[in-house]
PDB file of N, CA and C in Angstrom:
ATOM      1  N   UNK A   1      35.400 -12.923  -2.246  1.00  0.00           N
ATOM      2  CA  UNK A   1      35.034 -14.320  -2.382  1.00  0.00           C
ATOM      3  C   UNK A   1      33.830 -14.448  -3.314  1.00  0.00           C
ATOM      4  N   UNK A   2      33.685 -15.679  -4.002  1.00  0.00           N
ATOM      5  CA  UNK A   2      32.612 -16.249  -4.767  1.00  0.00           C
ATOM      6  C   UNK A   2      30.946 -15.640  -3.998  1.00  0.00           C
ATOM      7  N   UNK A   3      31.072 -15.811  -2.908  1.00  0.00           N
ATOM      8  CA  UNK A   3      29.828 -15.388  -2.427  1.00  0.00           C
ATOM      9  C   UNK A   3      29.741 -14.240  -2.137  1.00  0.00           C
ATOM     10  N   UNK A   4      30.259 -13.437  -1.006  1.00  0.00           N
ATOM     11  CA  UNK A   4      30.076 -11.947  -1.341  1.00  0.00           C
ATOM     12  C   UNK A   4      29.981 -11.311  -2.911  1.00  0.00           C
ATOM     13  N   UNK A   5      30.333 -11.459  -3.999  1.00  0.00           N
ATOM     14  CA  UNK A   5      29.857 -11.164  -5.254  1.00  0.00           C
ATOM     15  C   UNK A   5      28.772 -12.022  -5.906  1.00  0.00           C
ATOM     16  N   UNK A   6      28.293 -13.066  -5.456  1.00  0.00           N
ATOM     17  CA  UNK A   6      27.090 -13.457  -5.851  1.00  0.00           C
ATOM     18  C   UNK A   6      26.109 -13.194  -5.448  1.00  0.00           C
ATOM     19  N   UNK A   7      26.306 -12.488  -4.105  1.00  0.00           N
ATOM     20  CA  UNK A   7      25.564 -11.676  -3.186  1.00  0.00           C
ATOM     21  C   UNK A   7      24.440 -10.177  -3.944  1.00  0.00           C
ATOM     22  N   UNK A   8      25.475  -9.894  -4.605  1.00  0.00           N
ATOM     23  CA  UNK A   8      24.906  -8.684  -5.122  1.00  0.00           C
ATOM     24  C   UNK A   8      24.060  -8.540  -6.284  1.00  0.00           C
ATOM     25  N   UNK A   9      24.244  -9.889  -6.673  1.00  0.00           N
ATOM     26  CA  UNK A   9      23.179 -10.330  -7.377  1.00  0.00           C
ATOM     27  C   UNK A   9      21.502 -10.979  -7.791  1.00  0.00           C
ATOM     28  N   UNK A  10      20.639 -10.679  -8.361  1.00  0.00           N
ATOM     29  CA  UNK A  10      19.503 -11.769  -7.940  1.00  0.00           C
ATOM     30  C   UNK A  10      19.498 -12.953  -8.721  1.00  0.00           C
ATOM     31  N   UNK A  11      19.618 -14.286  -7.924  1.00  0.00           N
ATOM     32  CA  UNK A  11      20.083 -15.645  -8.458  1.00  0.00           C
ATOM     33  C   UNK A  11      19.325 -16.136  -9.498  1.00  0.00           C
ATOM     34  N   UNK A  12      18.077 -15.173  -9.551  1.00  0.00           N
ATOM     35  CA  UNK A  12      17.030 -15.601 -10.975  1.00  0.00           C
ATOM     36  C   UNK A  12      17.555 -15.021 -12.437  1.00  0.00           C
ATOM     37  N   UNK A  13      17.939 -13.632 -12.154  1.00  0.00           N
ATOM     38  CA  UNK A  13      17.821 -13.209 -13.372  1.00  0.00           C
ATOM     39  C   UNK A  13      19.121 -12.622 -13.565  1.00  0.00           C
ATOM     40  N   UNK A  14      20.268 -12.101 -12.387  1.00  0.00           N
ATOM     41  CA  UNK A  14      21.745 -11.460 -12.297  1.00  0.00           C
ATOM     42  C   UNK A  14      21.351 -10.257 -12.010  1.00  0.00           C
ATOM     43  N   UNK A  15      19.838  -9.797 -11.929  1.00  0.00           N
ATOM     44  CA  UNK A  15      20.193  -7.986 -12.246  1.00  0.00           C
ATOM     45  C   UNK A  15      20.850  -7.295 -10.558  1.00  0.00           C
ATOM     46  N   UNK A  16      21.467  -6.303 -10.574  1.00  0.00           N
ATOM     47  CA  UNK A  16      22.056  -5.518  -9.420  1.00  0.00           C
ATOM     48  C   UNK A  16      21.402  -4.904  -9.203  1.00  0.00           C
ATOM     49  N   UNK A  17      20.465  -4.762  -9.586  1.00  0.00           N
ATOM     50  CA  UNK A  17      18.950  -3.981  -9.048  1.00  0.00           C
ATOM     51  C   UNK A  17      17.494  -4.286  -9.133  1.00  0.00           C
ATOM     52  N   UNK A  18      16.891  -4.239  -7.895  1.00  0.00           N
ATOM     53  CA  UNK A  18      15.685  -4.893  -7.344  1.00  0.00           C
ATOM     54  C   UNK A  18      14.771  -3.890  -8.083  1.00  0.00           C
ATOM     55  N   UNK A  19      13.911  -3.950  -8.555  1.00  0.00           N
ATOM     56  CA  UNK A  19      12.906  -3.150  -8.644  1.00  0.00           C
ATOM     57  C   UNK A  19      10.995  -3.908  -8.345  1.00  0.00           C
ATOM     58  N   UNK A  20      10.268  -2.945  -8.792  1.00  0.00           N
ATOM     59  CA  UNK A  20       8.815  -3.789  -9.038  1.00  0.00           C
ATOM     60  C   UNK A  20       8.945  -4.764 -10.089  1.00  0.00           C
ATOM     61  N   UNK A  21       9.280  -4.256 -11.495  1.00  0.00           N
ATOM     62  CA  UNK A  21       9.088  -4.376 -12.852  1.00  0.00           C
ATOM     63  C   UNK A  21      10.400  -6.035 -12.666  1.00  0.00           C
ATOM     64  N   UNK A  22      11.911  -5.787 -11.821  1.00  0.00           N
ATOM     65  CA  UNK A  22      12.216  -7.141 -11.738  1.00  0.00           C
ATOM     66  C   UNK A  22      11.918  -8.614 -10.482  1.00  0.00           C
ATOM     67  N   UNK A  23      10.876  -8.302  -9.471  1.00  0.00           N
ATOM     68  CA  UNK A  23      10.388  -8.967  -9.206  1.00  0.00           C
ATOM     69  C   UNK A  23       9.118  -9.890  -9.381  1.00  0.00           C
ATOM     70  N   UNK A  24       9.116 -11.364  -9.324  1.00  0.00           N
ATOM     71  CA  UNK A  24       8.261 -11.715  -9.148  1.00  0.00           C
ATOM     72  C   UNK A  24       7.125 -11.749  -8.289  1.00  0.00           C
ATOM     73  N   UNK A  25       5.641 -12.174  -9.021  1.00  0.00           N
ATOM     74  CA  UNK A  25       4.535 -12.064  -7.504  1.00  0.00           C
ATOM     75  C   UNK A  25       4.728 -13.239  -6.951  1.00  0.00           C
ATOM     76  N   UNK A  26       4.346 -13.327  -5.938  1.00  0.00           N
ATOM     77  CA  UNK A  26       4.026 -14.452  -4.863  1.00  0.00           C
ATOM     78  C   UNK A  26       2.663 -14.904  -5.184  1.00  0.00           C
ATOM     79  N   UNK A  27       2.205 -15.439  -5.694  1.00  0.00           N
ATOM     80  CA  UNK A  27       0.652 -15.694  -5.818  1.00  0.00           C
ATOM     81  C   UNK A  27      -0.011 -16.111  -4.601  1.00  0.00           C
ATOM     82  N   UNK A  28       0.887 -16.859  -4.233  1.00  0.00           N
ATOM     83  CA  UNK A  28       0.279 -17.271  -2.402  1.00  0.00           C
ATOM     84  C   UNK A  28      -0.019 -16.351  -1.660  1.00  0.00           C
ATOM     85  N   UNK A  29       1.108 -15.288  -1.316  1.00  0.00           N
ATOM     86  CA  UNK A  29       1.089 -14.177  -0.342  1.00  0.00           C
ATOM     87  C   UNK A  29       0.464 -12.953  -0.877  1.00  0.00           C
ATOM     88  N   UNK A  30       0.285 -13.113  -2.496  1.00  0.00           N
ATOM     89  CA  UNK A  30      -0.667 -11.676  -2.823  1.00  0.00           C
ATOM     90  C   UNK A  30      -2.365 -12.093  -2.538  1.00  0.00           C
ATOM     91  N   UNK A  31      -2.710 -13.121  -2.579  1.00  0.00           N
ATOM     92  CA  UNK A  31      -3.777 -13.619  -2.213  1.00  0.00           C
ATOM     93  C   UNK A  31      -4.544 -13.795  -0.720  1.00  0.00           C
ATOM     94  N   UNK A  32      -2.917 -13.996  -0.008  1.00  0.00           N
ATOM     95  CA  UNK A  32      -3.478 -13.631   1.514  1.00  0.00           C
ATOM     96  C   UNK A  32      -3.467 -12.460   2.020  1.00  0.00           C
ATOM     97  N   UNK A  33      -2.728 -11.108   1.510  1.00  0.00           N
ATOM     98  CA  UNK A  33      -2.864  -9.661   1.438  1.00  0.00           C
ATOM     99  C   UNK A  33      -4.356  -9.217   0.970  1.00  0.00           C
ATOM    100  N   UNK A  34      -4.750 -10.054   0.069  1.00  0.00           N
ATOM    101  CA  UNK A  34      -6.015  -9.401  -0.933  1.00  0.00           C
ATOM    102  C   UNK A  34      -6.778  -9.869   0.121  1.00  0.00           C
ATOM    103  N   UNK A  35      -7.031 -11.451   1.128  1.00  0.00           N
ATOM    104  CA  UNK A  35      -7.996 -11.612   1.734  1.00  0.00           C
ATOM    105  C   UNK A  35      -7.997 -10.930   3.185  1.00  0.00           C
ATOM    106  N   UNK A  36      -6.731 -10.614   3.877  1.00  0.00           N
ATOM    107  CA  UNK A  36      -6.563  -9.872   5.285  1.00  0.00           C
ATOM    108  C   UNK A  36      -7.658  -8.639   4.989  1.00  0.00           C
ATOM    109  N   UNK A  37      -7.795  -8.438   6.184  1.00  0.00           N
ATOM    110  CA  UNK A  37      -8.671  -7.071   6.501  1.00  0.00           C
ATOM    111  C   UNK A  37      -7.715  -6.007   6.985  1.00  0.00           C
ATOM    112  N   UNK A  38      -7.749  -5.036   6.724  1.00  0.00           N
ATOM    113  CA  UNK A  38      -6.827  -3.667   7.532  1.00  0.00           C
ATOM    114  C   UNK A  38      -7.818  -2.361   7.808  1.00  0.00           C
ATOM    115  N   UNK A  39      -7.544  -1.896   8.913  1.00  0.00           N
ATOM    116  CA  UNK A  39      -7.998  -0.440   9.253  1.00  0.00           C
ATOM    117  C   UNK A  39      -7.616   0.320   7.927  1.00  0.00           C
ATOM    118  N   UNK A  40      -8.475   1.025   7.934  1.00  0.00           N
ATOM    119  CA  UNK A  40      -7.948   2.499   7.102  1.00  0.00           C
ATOM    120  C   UNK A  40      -7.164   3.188   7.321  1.00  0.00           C
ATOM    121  N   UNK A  41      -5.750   3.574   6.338  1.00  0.00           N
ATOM    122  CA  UNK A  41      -5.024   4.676   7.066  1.00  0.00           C
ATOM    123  C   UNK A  41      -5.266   5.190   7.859  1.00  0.00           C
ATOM    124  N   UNK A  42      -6.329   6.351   7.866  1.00  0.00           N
ATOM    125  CA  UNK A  42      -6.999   7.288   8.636  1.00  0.00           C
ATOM    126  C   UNK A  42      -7.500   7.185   9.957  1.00  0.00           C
ATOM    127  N   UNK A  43      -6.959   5.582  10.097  1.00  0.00           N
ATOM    128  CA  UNK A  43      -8.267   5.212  11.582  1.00  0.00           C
ATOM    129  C   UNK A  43      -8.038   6.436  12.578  1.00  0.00           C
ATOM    130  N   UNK A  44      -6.378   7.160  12.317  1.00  0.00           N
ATOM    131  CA  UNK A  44      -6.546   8.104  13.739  1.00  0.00           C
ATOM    132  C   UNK A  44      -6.884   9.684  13.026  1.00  0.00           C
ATOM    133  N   UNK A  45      -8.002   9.368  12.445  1.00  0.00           N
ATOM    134  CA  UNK A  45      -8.388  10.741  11.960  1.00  0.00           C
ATOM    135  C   UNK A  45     -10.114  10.104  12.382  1.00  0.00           C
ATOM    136  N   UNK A  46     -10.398   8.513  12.287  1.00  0.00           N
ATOM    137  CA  UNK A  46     -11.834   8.760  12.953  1.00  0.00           C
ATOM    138  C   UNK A  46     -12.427   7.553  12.035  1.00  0.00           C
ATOM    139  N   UNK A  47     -12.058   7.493  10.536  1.00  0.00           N
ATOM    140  CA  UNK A  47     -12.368   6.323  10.139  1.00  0.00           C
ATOM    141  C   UNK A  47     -12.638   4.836  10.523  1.00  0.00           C
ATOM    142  N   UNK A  48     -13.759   4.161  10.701  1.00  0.00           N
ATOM    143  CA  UNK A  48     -14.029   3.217  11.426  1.00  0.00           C
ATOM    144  C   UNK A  48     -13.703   2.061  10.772  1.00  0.00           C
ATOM    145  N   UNK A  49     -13.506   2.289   9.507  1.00  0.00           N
ATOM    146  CA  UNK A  49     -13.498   1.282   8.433  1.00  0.00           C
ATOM    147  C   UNK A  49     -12.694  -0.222   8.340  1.00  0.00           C
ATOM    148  N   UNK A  50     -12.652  -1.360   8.249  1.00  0.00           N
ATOM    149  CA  UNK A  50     -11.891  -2.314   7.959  1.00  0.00           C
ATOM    150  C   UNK A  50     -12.215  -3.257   6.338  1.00  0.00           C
ATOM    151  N   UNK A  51     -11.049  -2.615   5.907  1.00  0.00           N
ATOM    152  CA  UNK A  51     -11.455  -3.313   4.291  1.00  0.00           C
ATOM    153  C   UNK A  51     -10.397  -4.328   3.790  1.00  0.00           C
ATOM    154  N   UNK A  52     -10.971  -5.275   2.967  1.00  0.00           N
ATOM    155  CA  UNK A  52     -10.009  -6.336   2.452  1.00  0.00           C
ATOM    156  C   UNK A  52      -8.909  -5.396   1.655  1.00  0.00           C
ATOM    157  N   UNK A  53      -7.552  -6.083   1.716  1.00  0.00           N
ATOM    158  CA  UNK A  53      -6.500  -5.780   1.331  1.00  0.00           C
ATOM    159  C   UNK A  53      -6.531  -5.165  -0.289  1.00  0.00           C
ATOM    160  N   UNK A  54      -7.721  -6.191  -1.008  1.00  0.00           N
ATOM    161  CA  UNK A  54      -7.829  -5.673  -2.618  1.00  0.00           C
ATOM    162  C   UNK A  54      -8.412  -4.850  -2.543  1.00  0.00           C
ATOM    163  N   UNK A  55      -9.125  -4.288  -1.378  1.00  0.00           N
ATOM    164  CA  UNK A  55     -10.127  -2.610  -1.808  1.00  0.00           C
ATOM    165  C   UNK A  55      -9.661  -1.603  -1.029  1.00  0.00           C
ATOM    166  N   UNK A  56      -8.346  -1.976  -0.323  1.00  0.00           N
ATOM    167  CA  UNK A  56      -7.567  -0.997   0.092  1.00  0.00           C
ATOM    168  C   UNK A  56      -7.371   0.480  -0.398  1.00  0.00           C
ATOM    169  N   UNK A  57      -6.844   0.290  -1.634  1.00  0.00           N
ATOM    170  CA  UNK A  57      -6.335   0.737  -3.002  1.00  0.00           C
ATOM    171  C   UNK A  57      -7.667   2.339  -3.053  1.00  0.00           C
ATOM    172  N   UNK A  58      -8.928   1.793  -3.086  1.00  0.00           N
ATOM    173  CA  UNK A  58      -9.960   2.262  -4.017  1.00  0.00           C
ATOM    174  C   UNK A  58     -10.134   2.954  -2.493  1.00  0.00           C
ATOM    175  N   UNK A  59     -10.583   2.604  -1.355  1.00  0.00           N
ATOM    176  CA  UNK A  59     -10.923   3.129   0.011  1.00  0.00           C
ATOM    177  C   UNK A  59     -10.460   4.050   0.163  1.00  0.00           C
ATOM    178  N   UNK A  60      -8.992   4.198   0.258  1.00  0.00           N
ATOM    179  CA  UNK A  60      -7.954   5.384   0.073  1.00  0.00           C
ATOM    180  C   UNK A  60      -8.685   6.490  -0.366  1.00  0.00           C
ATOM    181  N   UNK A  61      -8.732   5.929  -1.691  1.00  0.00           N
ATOM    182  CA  UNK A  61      -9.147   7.385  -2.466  1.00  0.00           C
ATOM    183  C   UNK A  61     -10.821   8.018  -2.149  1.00  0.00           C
ATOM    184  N   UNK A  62     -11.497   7.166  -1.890  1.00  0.00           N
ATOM    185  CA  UNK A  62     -13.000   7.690  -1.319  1.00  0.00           C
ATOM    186  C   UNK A  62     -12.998   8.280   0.262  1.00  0.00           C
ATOM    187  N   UNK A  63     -11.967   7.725   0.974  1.00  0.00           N
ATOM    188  CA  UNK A  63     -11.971   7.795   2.239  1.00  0.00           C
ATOM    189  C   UNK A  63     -12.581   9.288   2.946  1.00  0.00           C
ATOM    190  N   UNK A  64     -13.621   9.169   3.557  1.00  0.00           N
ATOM    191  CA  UNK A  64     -13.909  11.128   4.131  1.00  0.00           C
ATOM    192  C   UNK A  64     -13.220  11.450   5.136  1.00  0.00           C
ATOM    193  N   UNK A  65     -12.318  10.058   5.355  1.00  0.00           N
ATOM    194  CA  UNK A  65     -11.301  11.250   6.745  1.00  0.00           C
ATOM    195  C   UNK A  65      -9.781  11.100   5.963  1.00  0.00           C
ATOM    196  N   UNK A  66      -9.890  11.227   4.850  1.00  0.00           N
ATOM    197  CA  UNK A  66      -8.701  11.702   4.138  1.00  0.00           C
ATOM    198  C   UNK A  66      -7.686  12.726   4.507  1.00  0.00           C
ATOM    199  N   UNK A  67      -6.638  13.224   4.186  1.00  0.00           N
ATOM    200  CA  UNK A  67      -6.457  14.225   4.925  1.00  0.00           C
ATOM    201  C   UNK A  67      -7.036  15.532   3.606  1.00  0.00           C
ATOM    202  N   UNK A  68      -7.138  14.839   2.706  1.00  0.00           N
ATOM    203  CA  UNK A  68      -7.426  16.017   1.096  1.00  0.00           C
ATOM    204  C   UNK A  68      -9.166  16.355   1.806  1.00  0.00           C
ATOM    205  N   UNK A  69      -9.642  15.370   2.038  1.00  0.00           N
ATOM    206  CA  UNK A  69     -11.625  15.337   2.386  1.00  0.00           C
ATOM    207  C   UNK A  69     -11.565  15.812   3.283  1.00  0.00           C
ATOM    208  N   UNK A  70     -10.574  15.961   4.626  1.00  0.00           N
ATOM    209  CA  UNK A  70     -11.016  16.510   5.696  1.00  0.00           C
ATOM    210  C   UNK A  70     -10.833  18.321   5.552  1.00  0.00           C
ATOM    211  N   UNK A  71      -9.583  18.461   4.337  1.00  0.00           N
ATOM    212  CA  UNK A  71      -9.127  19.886   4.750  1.00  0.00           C
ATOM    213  C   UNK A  71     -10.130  20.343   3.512  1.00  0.00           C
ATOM    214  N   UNK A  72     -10.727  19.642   2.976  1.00  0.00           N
ATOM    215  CA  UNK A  72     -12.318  20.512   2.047  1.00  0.00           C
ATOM    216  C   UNK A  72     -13.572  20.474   2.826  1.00  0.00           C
ATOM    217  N   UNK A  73     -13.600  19.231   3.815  1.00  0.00           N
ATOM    218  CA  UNK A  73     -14.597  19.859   4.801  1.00  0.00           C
ATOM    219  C   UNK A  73     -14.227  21.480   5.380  1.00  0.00           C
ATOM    220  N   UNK A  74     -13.210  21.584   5.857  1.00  0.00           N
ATOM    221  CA  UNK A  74     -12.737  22.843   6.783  1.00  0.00           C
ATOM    222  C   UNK A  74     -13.170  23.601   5.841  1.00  0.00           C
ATOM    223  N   UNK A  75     -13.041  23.575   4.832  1.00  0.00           N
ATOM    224  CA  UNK A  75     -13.005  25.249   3.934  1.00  0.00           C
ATOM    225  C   UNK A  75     -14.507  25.355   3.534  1.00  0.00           C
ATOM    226  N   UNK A  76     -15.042  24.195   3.465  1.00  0.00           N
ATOM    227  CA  UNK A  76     -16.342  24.208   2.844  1.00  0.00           C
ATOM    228  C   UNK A  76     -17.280  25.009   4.434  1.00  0.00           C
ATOM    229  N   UNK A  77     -16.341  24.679   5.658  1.00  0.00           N
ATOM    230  CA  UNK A  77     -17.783  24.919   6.642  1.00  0.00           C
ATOM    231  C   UNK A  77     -17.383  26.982   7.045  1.00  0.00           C
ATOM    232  N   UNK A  78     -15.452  26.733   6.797  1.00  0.00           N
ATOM    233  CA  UNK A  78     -15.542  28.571   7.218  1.00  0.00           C
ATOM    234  C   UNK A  78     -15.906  29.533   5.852  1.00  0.00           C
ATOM    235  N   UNK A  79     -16.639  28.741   4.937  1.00  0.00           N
ATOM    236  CA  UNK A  79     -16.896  29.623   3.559  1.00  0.00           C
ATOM    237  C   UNK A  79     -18.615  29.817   3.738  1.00  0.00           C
ATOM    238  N   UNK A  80     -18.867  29.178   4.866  1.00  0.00           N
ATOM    239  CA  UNK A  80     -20.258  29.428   5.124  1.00  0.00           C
ATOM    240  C   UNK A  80     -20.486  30.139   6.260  1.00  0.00           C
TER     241      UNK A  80
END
């Protein structure tokens, strides 16, 4: 039928495949992501942290209960 094959389509542009590069942003909902607060991955490694959604990104990578920061603590304390 007409709809099951229009189905497989996206009604904006036709493509049969979703990607990043063919969706649009939400400006509304990327804005309320950027303002929410979230725990840090890590919270169950000890991280206390709660950061806005836009510094998510950057937290990650500084984070000291990382799992990369925690397993260079380990080596750094049995190399002493």
């Amino acid at each position: 039928s007409w709809l099951r094959q229009s189905a497989r389509h996206c009604p904006r542009c036709r493509s049969t495949t979703l990607t990043e590069e063919t969706l649009t942003t939400n400006a509304v909902i990327q804005r309320f992501v950027d303002n929410a607060q979230f725990h840090c991955p890590n919270k169950l490694q000890g991280c206390p942290v709660k950061v806005l959604g836009s510094d998510l990104t950057q937290h990650k990578k500084s984070c000291p209960y990382s799992p990369d920061a925690l397993k260079n603590q380990r080596e750094q304390k049995l190399a002493e």
